[in-house]
Structure formats: structure tokens, C-alpha cells
N, C-alpha and C. Protein backbone atom coordinates (compact mmCIF):
# COMPACT_ATOMS: atom_id res chain seq x y z
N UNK A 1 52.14 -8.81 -126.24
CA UNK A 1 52.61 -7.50 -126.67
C UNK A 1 51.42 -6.77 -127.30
N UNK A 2 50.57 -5.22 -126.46
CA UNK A 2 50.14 -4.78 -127.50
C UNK A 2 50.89 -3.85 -128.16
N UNK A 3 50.40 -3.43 -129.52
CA UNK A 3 50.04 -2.49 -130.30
C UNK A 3 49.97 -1.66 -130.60
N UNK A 4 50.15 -0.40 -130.06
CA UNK A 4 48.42 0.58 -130.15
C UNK A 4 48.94 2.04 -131.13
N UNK A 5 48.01 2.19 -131.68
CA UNK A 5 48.08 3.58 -132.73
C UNK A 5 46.84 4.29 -132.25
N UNK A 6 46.19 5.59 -132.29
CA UNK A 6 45.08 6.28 -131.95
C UNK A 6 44.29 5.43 -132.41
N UNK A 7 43.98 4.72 -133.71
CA UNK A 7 42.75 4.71 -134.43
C UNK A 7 42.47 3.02 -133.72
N UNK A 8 43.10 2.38 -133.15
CA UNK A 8 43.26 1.17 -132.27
C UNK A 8 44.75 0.10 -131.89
N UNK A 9 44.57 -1.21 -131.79
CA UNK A 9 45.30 -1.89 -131.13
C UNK A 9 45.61 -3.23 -131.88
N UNK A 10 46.15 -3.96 -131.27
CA UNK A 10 46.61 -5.13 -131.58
C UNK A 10 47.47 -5.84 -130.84
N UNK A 11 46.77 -7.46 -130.11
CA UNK A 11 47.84 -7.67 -129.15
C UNK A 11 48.22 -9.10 -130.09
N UNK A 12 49.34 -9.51 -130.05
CA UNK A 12 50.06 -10.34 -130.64
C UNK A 12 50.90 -11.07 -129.41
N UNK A 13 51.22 -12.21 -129.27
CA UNK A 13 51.80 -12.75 -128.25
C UNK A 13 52.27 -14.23 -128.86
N UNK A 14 53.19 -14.66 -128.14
CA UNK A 14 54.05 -16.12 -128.66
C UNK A 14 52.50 -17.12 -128.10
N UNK A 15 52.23 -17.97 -128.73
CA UNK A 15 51.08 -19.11 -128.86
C UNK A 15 51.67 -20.13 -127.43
N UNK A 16 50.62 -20.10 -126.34
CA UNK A 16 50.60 -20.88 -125.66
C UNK A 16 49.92 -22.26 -125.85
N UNK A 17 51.42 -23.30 -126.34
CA UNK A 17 50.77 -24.56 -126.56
C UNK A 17 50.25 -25.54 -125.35
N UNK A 18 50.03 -25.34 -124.44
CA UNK A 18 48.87 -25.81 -123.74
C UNK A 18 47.79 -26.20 -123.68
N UNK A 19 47.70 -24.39 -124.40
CA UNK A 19 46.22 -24.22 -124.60
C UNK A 19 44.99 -25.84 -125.66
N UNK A 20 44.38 -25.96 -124.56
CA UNK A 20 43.65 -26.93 -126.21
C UNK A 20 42.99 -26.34 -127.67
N UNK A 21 43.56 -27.08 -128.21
CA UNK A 21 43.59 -26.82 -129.94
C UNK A 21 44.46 -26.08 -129.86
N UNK A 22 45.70 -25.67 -129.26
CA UNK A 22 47.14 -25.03 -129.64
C UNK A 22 48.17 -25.77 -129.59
N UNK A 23 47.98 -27.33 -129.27
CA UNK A 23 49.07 -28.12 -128.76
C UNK A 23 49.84 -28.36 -130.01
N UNK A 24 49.88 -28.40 -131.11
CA UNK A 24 50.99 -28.40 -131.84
C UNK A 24 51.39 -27.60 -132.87
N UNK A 25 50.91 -26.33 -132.22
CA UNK A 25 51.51 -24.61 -133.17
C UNK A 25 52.55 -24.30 -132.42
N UNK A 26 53.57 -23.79 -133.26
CA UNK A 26 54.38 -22.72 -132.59
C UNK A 26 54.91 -21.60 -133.58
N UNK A 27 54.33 -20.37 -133.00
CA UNK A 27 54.59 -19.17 -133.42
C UNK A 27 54.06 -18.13 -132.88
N UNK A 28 53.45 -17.23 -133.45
CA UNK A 28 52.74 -16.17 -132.64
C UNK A 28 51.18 -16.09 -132.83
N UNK A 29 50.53 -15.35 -131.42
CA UNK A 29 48.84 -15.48 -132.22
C UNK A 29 48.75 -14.18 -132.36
N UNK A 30 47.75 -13.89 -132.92
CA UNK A 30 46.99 -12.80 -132.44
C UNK A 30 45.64 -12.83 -131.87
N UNK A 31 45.71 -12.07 -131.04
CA UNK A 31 44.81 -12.34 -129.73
C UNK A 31 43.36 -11.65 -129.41
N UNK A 32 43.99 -10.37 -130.18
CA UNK A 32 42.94 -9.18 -130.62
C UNK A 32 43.41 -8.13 -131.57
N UNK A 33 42.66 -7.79 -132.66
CA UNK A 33 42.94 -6.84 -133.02
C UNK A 33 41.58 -5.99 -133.64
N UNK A 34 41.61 -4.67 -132.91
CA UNK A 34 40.67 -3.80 -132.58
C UNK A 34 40.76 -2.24 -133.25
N UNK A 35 39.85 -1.78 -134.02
CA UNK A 35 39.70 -0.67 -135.01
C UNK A 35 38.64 0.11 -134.54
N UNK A 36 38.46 1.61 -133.90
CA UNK A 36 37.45 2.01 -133.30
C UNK A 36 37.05 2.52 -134.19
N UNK A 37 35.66 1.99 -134.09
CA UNK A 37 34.05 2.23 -135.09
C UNK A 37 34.62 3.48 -136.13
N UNK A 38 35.08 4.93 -135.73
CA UNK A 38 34.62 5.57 -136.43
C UNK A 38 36.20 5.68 -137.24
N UNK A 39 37.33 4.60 -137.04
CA UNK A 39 38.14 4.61 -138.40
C UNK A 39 38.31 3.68 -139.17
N UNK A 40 37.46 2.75 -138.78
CA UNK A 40 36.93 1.52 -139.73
C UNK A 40 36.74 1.89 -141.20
N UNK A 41 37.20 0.98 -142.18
CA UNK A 41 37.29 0.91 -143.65
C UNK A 41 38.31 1.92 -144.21
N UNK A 42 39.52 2.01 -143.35
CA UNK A 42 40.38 2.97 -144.14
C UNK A 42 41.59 2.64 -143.61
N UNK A 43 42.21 1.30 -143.82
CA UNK A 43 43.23 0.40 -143.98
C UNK A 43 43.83 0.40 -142.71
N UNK A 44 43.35 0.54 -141.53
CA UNK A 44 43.27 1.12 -140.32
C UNK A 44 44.41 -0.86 -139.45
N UNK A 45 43.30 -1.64 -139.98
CA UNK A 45 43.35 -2.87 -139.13
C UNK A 45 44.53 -3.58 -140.68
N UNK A 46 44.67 -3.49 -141.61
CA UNK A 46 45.60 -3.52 -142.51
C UNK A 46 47.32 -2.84 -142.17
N UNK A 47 47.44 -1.99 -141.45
CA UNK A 47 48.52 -1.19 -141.12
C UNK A 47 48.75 -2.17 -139.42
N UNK A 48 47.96 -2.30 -138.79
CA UNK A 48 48.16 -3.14 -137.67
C UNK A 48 48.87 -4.32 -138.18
N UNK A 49 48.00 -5.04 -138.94
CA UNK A 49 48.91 -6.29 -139.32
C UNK A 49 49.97 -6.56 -139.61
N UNK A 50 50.26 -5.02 -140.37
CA UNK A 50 51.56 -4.63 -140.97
C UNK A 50 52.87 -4.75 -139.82
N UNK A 51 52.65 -4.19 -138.71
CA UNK A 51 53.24 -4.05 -137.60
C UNK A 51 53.31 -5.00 -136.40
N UNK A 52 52.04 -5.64 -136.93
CA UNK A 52 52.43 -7.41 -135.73
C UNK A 52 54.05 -8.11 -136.79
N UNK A 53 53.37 -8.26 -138.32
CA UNK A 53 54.36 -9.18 -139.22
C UNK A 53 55.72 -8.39 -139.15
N UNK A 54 55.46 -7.39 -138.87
CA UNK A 54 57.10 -6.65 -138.66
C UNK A 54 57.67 -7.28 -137.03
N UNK A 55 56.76 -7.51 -136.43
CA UNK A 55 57.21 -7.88 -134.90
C UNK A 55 57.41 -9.54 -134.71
N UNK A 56 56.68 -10.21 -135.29
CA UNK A 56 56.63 -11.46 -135.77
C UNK A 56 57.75 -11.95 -136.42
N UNK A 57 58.91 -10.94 -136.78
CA UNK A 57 59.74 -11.32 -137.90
C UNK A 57 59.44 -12.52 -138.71
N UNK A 58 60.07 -13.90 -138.57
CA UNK A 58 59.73 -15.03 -139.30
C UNK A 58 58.77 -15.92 -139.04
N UNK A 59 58.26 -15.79 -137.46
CA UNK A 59 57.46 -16.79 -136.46
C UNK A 59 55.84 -16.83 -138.10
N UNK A 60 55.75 -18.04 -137.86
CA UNK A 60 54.18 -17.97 -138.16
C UNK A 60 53.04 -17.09 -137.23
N UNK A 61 52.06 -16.36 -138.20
CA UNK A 61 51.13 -16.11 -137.56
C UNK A 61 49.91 -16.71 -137.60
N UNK A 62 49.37 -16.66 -136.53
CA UNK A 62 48.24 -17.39 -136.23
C UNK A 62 46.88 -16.75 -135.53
N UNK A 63 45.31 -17.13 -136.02
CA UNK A 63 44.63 -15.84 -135.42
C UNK A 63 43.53 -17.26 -135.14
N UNK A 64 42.32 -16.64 -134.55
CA UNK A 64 41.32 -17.27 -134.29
C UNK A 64 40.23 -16.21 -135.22
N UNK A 65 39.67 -16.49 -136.38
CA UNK A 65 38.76 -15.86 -136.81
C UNK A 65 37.36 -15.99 -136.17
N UNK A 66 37.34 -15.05 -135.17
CA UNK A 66 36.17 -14.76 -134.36
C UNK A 66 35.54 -13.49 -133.91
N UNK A 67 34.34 -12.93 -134.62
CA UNK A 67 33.81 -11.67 -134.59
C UNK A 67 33.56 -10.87 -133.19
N UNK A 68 34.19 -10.59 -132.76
CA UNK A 68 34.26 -9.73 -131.37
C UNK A 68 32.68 -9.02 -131.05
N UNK A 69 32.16 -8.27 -132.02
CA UNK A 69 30.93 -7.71 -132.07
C UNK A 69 29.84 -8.49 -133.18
N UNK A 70 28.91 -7.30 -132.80
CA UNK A 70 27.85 -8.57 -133.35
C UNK A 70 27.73 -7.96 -134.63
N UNK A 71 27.91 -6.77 -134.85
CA UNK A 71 27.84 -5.91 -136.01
C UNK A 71 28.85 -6.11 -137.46
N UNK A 72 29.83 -7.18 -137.28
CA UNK A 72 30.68 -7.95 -137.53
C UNK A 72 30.57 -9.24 -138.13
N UNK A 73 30.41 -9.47 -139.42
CA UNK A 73 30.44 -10.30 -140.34
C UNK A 73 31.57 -11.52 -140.36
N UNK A 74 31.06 -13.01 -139.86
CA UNK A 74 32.02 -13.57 -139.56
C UNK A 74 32.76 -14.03 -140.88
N UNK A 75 32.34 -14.41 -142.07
CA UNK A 75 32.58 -14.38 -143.70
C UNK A 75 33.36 -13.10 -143.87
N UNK A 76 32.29 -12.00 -143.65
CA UNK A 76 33.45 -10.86 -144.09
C UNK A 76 35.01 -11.06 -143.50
N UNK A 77 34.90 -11.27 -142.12
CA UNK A 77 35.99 -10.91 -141.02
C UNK A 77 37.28 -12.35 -142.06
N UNK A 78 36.71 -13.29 -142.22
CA UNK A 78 37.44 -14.74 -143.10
C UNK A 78 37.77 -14.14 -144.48
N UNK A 79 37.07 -13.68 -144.75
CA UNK A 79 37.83 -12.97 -146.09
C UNK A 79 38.89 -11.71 -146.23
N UNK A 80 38.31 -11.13 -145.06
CA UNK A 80 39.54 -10.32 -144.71
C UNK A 80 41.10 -10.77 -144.74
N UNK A 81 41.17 -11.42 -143.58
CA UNK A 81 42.20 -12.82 -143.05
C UNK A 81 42.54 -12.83 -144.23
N UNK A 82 42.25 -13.41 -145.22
CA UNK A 82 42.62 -14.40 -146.48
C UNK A 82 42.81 -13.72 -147.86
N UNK A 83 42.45 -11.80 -147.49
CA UNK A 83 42.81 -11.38 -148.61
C UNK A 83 44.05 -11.09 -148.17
N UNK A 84 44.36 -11.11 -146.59
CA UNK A 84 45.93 -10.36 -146.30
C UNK A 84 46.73 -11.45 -146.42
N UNK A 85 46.68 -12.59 -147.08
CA UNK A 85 47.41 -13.89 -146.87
C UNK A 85 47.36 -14.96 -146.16
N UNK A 86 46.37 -14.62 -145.44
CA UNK A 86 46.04 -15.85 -144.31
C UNK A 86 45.26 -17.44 -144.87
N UNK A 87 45.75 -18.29 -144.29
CA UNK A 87 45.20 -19.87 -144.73
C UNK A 87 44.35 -20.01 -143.66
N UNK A 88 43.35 -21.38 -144.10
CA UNK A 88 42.96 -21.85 -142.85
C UNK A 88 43.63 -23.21 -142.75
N UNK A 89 43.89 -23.03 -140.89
CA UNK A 89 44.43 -24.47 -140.60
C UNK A 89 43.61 -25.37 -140.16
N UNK A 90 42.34 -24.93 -139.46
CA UNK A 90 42.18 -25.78 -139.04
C UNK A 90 40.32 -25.50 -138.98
N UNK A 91 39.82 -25.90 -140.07
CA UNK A 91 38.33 -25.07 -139.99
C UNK A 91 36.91 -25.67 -139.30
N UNK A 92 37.58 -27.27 -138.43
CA UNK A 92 36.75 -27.86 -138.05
C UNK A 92 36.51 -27.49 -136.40
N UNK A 93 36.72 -26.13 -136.18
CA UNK A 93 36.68 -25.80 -134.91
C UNK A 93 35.05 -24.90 -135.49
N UNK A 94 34.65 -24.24 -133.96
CA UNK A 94 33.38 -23.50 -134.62
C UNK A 94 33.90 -21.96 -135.30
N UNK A 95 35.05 -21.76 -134.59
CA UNK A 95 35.58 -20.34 -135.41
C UNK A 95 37.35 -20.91 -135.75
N UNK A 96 37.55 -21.16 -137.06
CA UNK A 96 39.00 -21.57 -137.66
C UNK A 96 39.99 -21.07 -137.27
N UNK A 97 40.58 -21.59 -137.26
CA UNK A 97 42.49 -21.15 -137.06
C UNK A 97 42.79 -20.80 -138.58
N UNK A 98 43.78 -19.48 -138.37
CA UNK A 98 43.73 -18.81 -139.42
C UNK A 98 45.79 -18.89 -139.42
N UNK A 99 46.28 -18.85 -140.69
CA UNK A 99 47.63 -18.61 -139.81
C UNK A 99 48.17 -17.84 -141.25
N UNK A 100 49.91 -17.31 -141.69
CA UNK A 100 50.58 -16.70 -142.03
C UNK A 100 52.18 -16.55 -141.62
């Protein structure tokens, strides 16, 4: 399922446990979520989240903290995650499972 508002997107989808390192989650991931450059730092990707967890109703969420661009702070991007409530599950991958 995406997302989308002008200022960007967000696709959220039920967690394919198949996938390796997904075999024993179930809930929702998020898959991407995307803020174009020039509305960045103005609660832009904060209001997205808002609207996956509204779509998510109770399911756990689950993300892959992984910097899409290079301009993109992978610490920053983990602290982000974790100021909106996010844990890590699983941090012995090279980019953590993040969930909520």
C-alpha cells in the first residue's frame, strides 16, 4: 500500500515471511518512506508515519533502517526511528530491524 501526500510517500505492506531474516515477524513493514529534498525537516516524514500507524491499526511495525541516499545519515536516520518509538530487533544484520 502506498501513501502519498505532495511533499512524498510511504509504502507500508503486510511482511513477507519468506523473505530471509523475515521468517518469524508478522505484521507490517515499511518498505519506503520518501520526503522530497526540498520539504525535508518540517515533520513531513513524521506525519507519514502518522498515517502508516493509522493504517497498521494494531499490526506491529517493522522497518529496515537503511539510508536510501548517500546524503543521509545512517545514525541520524536510527535515531529518528527511535525518537518516533521504534526498538531495535534485530541489530546484528548490517542495517537493523527496527519495529513498533
Amino acid at each position: 500500500m502506498r501513501i502519498e501526500i505532495t511533499e512524498g510517500f510511504i509504502d507500508i505492506n503486510e511482511i513477507d515471511n519468506t523473505e530471509e531474516g523475515f521468517e518469524n515477524l508478522k505484521g507490517m513493514m515499511i518498505d519506503l518512506l520518501y520526503v522530497k529534498p526540498e520539504f525535508r525537516q518540517q515533520g513531513i516524514a513524521r506525519k507519514l508515519l502518522k498515517k502508516a500507524y493509522d493504517y497498521a491499526e494494531n499490526n506491529i511495525i517493522y522497518l529496515v533502517a537503511c539510508p536510501k541516499e548517500k546524503n543521509i545519515d545512517f545514525s541520524d536516520l536510527v535515531d529518528f526511528y527511535m525518537s518516533e518509538g521504534f526498538d531495535i530487533e534485530n541489530a546484528d544484520m548490517p542495517y537493523p530491524i527496527l519495529y513498533k
